[in-house]
PDB file of N, CA and C in Angstrom:
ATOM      1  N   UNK A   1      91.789  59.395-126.322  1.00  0.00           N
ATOM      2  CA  UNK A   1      90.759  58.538-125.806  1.00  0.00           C
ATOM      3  C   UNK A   1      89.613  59.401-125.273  1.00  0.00           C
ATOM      4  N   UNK A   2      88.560  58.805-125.453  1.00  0.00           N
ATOM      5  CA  UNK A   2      87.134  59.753-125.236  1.00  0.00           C
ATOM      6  C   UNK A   2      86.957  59.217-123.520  1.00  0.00           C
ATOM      7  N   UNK A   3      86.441  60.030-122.667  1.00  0.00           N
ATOM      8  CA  UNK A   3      85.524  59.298-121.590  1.00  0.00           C
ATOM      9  C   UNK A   3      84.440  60.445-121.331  1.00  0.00           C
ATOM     10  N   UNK A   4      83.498  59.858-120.473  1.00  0.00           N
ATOM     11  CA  UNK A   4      82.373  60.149-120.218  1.00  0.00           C
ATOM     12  C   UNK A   4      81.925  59.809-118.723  1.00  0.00           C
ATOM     13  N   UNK A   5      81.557  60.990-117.645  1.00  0.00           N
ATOM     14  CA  UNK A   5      80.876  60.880-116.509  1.00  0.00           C
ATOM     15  C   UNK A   5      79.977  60.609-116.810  1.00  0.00           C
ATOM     16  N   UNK A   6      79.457  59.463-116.035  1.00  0.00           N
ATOM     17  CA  UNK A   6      77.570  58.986-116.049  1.00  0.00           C
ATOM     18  C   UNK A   6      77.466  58.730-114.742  1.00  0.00           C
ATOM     19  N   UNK A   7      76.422  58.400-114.662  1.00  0.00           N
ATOM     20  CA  UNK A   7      75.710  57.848-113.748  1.00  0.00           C
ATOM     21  C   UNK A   7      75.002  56.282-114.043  1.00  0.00           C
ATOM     22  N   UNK A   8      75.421  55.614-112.763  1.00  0.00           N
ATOM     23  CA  UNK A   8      74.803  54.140-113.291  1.00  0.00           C
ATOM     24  C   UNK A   8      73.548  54.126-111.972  1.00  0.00           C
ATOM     25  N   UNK A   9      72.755  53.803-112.408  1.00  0.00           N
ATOM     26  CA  UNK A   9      71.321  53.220-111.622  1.00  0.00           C
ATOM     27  C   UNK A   9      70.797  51.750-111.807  1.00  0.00           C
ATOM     28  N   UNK A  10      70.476  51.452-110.137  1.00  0.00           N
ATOM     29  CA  UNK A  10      69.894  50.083-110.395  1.00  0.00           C
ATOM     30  C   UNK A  10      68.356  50.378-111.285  1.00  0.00           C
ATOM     31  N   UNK A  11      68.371  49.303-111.954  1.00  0.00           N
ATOM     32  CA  UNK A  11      66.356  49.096-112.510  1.00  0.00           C
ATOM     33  C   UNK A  11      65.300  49.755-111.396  1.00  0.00           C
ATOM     34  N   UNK A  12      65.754  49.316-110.250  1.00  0.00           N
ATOM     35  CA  UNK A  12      64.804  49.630-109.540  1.00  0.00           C
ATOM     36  C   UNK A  12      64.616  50.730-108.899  1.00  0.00           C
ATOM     37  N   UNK A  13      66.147  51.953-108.826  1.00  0.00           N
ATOM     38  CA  UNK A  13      66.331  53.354-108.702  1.00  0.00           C
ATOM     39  C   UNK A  13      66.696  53.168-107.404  1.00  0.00           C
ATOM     40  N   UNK A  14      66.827  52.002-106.563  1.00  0.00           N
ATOM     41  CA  UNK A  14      67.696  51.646-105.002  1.00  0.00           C
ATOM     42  C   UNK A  14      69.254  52.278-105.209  1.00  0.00           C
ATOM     43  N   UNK A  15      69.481  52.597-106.217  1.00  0.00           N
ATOM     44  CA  UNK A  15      71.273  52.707-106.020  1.00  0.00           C
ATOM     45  C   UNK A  15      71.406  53.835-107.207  1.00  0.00           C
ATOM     46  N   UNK A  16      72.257  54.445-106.982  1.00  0.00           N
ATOM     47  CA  UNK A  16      73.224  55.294-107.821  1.00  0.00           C
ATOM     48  C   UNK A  16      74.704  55.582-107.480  1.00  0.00           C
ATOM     49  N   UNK A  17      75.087  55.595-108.418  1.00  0.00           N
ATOM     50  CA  UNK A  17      77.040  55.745-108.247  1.00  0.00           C
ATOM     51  C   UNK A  17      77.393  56.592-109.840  1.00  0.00           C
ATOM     52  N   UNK A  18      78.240  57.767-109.573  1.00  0.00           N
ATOM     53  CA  UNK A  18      79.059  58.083-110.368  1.00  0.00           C
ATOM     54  C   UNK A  18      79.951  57.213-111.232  1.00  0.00           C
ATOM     55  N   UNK A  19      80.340  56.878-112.345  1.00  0.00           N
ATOM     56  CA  UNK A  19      81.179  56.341-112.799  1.00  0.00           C
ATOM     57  C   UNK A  19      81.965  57.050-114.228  1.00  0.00           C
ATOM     58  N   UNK A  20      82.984  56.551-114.908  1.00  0.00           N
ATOM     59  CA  UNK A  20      83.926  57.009-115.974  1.00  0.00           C
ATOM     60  C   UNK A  20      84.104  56.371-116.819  1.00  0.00           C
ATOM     61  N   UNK A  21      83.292  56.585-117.865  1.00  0.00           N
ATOM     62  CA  UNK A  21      83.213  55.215-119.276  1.00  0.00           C
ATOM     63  C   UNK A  21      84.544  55.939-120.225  1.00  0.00           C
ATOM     64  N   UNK A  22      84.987  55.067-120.905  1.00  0.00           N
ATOM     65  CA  UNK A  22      86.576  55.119-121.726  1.00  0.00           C
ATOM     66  C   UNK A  22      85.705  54.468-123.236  1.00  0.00           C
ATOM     67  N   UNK A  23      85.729  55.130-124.144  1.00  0.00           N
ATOM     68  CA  UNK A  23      85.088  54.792-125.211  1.00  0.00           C
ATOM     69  C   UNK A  23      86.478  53.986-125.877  1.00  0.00           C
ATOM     70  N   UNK A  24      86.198  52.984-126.168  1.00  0.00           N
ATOM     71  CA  UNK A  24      86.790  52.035-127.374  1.00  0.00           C
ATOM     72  C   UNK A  24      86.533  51.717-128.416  1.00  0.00           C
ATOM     73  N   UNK A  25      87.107  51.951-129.436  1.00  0.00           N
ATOM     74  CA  UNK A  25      86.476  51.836-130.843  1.00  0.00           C
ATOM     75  C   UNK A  25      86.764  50.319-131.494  1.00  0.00           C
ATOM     76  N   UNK A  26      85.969  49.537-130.603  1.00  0.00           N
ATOM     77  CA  UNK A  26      86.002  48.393-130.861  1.00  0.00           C
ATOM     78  C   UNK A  26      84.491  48.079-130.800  1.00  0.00           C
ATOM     79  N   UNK A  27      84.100  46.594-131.257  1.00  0.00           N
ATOM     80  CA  UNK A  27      82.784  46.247-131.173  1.00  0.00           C
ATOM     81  C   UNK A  27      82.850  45.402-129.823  1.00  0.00           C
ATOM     82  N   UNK A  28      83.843  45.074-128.949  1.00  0.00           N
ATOM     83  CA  UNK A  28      83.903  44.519-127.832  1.00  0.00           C
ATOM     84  C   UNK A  28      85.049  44.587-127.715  1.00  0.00           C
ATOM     85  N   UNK A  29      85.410  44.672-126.324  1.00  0.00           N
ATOM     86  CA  UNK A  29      86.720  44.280-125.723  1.00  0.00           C
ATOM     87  C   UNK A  29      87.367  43.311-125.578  1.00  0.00           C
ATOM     88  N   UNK A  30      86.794  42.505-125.410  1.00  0.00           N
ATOM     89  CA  UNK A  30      87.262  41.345-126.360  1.00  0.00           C
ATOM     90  C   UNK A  30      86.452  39.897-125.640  1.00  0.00           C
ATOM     91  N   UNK A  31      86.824  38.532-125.774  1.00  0.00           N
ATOM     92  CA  UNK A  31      85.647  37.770-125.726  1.00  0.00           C
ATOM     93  C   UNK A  31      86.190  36.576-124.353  1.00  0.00           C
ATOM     94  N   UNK A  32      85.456  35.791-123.983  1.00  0.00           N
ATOM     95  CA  UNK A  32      85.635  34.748-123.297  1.00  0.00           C
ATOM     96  C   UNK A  32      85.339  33.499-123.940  1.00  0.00           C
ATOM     97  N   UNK A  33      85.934  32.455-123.427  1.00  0.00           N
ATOM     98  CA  UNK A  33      84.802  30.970-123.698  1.00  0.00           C
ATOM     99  C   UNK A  33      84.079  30.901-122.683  1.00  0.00           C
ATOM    100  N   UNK A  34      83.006  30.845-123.416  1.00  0.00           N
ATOM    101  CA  UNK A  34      81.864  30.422-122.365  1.00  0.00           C
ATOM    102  C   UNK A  34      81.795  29.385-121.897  1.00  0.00           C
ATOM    103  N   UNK A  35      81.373  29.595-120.393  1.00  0.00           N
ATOM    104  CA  UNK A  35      81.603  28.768-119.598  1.00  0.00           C
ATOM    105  C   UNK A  35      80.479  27.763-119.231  1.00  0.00           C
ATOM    106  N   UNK A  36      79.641  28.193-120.178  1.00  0.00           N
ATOM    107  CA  UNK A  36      77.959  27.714-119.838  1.00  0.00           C
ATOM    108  C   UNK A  36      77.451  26.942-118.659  1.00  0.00           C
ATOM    109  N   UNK A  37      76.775  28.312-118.010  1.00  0.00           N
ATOM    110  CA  UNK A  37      76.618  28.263-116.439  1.00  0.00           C
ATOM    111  C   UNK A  37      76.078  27.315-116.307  1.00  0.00           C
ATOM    112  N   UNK A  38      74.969  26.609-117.097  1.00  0.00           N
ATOM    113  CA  UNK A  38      74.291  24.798-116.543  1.00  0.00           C
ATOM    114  C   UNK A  38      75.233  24.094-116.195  1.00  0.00           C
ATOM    115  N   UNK A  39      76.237  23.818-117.078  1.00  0.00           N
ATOM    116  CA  UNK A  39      77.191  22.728-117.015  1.00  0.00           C
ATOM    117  C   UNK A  39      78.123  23.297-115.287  1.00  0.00           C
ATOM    118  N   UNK A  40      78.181  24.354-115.660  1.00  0.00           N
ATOM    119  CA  UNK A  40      79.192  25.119-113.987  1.00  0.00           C
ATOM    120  C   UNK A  40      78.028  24.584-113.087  1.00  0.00           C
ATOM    121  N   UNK A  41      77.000  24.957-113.084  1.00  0.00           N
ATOM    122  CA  UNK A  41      75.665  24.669-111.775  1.00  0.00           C
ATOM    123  C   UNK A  41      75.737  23.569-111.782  1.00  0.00           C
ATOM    124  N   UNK A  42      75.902  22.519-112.451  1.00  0.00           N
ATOM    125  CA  UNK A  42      75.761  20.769-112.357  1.00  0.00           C
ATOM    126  C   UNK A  42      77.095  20.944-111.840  1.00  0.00           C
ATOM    127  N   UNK A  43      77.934  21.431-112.066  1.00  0.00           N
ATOM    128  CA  UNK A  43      79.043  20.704-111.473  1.00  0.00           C
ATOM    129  C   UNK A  43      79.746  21.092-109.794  1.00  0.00           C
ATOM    130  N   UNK A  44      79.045  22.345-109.754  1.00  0.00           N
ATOM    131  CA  UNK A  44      79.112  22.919-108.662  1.00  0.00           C
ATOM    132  C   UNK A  44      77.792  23.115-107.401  1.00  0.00           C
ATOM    133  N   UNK A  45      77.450  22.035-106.598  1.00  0.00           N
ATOM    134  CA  UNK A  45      76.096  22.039-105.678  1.00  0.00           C
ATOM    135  C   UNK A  45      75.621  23.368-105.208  1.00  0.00           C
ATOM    136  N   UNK A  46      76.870  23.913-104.636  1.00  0.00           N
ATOM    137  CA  UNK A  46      76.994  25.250-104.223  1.00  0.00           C
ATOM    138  C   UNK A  46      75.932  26.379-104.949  1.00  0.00           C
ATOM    139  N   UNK A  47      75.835  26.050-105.802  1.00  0.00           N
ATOM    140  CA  UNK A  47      75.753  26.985-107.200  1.00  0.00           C
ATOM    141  C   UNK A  47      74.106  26.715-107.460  1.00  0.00           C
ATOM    142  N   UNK A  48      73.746  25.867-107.398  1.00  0.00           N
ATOM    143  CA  UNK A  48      71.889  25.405-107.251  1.00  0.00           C
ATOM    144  C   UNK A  48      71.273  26.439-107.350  1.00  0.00           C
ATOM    145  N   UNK A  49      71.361  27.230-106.308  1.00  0.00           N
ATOM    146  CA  UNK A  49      70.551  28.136-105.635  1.00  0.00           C
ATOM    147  C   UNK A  49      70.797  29.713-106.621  1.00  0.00           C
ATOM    148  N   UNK A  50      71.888  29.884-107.530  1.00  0.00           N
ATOM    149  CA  UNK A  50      72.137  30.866-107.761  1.00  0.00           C
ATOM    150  C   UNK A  50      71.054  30.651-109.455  1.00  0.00           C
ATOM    151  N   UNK A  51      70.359  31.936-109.610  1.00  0.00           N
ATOM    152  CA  UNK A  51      69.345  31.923-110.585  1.00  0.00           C
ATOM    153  C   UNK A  51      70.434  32.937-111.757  1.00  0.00           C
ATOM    154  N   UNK A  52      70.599  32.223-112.924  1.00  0.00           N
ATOM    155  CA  UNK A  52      71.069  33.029-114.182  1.00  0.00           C
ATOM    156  C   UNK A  52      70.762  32.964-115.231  1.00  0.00           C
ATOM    157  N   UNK A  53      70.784  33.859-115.821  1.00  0.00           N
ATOM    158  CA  UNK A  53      69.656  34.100-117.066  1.00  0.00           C
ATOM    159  C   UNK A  53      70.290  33.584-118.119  1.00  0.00           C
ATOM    160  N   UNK A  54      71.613  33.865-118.565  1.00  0.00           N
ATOM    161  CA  UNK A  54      72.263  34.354-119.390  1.00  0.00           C
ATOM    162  C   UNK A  54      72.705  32.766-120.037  1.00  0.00           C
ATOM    163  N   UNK A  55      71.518  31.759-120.941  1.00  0.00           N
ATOM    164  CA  UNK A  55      72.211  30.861-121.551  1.00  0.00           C
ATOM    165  C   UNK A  55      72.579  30.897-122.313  1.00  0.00           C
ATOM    166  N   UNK A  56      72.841  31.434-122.948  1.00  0.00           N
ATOM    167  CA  UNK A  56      73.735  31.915-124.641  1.00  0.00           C
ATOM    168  C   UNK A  56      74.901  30.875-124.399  1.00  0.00           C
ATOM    169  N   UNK A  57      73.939  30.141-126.130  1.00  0.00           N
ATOM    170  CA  UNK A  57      75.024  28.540-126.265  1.00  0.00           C
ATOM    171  C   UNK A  57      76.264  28.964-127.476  1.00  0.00           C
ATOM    172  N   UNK A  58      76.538  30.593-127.616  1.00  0.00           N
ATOM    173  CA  UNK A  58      77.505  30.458-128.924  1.00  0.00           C
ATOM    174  C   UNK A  58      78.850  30.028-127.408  1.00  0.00           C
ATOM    175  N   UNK A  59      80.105  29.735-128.695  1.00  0.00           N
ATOM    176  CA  UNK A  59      81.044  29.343-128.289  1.00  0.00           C
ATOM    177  C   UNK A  59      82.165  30.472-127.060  1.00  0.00           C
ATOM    178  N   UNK A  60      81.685  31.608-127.542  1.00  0.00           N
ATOM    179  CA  UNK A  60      82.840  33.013-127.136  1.00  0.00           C
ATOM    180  C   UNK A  60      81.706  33.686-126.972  1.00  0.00           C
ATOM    181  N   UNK A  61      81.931  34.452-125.726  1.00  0.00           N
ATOM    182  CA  UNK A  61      80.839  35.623-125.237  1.00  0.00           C
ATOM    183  C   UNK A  61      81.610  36.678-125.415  1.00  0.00           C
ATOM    184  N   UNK A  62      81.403  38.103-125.785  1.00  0.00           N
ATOM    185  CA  UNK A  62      81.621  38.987-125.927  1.00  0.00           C
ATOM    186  C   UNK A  62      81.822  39.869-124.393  1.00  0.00           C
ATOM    187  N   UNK A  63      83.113  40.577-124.079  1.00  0.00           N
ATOM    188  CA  UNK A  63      83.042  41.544-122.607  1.00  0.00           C
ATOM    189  C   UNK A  63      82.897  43.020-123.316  1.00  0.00           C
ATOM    190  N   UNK A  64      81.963  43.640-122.381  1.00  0.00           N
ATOM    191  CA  UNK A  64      81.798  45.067-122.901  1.00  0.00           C
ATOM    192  C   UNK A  64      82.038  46.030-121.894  1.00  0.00           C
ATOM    193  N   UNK A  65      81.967  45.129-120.980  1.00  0.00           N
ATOM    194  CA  UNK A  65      81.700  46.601-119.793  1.00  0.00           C
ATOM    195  C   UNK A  65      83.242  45.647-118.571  1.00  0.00           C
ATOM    196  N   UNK A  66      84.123  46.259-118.163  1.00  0.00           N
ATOM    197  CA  UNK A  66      85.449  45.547-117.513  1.00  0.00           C
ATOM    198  C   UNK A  66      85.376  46.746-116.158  1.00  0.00           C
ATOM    199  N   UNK A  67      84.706  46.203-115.047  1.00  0.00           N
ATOM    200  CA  UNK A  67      84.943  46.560-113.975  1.00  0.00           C
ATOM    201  C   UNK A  67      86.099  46.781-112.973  1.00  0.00           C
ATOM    202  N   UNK A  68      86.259  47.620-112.233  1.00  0.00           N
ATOM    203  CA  UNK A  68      87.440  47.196-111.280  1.00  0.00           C
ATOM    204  C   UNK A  68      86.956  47.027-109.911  1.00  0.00           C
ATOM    205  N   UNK A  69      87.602  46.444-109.276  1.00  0.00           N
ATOM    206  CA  UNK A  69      87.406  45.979-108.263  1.00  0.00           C
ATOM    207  C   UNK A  69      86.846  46.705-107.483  1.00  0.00           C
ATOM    208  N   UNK A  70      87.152  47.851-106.842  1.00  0.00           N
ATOM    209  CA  UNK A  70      86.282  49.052-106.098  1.00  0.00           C
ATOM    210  C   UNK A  70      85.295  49.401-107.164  1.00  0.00           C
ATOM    211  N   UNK A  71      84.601  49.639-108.613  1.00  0.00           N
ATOM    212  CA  UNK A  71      83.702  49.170-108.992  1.00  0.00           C
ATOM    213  C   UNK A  71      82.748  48.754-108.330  1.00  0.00           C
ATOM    214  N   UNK A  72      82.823  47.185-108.399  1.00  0.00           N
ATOM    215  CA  UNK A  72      82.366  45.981-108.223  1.00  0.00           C
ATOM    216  C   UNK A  72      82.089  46.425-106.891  1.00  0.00           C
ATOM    217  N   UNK A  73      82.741  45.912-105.976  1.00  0.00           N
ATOM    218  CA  UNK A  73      82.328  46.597-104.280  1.00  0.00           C
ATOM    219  C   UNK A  73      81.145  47.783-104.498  1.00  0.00           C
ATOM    220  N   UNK A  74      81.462  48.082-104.859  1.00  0.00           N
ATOM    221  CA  UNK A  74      80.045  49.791-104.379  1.00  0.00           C
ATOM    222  C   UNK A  74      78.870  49.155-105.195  1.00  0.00           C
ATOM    223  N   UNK A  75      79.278  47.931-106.392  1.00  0.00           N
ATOM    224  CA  UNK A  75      77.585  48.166-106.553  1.00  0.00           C
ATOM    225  C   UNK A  75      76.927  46.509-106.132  1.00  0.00           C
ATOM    226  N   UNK A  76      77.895  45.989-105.323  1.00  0.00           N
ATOM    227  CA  UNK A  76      77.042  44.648-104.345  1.00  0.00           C
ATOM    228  C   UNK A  76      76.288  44.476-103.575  1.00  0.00           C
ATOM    229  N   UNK A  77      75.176  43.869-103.588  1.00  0.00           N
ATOM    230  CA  UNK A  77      74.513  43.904-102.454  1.00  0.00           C
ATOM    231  C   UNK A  77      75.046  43.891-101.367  1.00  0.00           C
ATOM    232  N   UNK A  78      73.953  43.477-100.336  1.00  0.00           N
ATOM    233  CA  UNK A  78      74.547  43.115 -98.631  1.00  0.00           C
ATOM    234  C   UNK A  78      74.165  41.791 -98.731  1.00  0.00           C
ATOM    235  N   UNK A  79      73.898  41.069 -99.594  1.00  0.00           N
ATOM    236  CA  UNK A  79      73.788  39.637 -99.571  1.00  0.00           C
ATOM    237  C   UNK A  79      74.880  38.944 -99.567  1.00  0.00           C
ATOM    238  N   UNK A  80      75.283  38.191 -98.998  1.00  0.00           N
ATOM    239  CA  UNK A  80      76.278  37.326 -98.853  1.00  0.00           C
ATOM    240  C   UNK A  80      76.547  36.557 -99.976  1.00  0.00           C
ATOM    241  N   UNK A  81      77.690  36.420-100.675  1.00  0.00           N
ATOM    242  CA  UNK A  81      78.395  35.673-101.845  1.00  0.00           C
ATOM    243  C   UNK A  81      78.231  34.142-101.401  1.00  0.00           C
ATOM    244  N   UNK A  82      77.732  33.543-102.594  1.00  0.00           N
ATOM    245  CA  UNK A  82      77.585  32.411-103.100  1.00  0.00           C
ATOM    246  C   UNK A  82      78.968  31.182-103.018  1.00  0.00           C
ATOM    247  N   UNK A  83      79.261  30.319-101.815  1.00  0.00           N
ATOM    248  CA  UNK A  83      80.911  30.050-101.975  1.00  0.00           C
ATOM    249  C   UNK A  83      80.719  28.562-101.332  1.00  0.00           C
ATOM    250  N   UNK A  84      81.683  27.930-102.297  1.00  0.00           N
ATOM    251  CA  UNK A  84      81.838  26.892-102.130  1.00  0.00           C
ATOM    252  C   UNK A  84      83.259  26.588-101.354  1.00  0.00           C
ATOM    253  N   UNK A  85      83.677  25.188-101.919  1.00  0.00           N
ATOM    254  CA  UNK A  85      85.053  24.739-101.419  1.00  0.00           C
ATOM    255  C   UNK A  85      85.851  26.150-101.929  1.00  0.00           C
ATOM    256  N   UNK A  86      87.619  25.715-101.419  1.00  0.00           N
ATOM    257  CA  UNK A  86      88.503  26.604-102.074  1.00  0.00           C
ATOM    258  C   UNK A  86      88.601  26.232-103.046  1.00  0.00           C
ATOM    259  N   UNK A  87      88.791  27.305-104.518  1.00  0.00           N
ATOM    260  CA  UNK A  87      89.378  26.882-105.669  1.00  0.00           C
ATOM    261  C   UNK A  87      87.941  26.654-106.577  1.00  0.00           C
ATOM    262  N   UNK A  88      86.966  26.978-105.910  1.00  0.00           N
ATOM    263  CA  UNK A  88      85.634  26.997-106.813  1.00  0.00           C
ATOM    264  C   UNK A  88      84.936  28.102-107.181  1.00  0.00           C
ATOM    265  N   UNK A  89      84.004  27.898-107.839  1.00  0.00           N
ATOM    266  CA  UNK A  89      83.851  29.723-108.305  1.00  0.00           C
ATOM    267  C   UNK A  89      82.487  29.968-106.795  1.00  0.00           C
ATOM    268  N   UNK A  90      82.492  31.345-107.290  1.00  0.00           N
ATOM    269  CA  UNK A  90      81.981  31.686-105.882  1.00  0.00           C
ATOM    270  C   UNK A  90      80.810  33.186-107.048  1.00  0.00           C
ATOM    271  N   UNK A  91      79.694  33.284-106.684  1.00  0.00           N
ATOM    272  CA  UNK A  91      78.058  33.944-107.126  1.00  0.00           C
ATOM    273  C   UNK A  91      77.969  34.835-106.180  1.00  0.00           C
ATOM    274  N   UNK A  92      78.392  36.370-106.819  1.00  0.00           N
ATOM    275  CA  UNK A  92      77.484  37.414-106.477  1.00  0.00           C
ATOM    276  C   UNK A  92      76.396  37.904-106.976  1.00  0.00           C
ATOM    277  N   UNK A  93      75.955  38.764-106.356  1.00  0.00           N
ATOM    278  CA  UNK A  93      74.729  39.403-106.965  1.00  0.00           C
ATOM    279  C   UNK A  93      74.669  40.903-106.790  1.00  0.00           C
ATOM    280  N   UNK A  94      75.434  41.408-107.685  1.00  0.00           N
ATOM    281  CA  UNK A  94      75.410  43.167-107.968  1.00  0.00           C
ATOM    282  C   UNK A  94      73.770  43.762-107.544  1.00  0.00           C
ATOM    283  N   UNK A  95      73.631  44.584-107.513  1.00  0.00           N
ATOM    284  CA  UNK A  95      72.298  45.588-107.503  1.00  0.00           C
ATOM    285  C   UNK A  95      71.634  45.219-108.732  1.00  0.00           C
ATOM    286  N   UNK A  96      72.004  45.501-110.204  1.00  0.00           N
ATOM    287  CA  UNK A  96      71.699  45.696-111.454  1.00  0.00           C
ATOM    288  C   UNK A  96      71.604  44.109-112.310  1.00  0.00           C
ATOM    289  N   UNK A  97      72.518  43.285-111.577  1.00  0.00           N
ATOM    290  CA  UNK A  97      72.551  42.101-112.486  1.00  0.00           C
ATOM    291  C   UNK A  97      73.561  41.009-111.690  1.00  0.00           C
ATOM    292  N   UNK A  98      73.851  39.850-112.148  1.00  0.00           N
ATOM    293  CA  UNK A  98      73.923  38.620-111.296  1.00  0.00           C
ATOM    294  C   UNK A  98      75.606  38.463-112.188  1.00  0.00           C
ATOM    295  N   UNK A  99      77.051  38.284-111.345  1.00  0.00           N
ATOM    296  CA  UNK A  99      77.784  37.750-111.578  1.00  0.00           C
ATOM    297  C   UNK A  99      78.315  36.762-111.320  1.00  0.00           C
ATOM    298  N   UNK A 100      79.181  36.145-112.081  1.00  0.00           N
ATOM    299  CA  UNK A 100      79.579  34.484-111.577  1.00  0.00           C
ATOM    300  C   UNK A 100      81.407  34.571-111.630  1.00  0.00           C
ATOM    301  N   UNK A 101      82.241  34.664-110.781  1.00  0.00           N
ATOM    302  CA  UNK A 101      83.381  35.045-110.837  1.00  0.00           C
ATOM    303  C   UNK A 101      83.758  33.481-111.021  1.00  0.00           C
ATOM    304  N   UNK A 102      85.515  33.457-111.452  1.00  0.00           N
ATOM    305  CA  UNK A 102      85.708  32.231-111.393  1.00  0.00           C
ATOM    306  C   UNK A 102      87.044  31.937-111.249  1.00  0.00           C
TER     307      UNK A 102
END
């Protein structure tokens, strides 16, 4: 298996972190059903307020990049997560780009 030290940077050059990419000789790691965030935002009030780009109406989204949890932590804002009732999905907002856990 190949890996690679990089460096990840926000767009805006506010953040940097070391990280360890694992090359896969795949064209993706593999896919989700999409959950198509309109239909999640209508169904969730909570969720209004959270702005996402990403409407891509195919059926299966492709995962490329699989974070881990300490990951994820180092590159979150200090903004407070997006949370509804228990058992609902809950909107962060990384440095670099906007996630929707679920």
């Amino acid at each position: 298996m190949e890996t690679y030290d990089v460096i990840v940077e926000s767009l805006d050059n506010s953040f940097k972190m070391d990280a360890k990419l694992t090359k896969v000789d795949k064209n993706e790691l593999l896919s989700i059903d999409n959950p198509q965030y309109e239909h999640v935002k209508a169904k969730y009030p909570h969720l209004a307020q959270v702005n996402l780009t990403d409407n891509d109406k195919k059926d299966q989204l492709p995962i490329h990049v699989i974070l881990s949890v300490g990951d994820y932590t180092r590159i979150k804002t200090n903004r407070p997560p997006v949370v509804g009732e228990a058992g609902e999905p809950v909107a962060g907002e990384p440095v670099a780009f906007k996630v929707l856990i679920s």
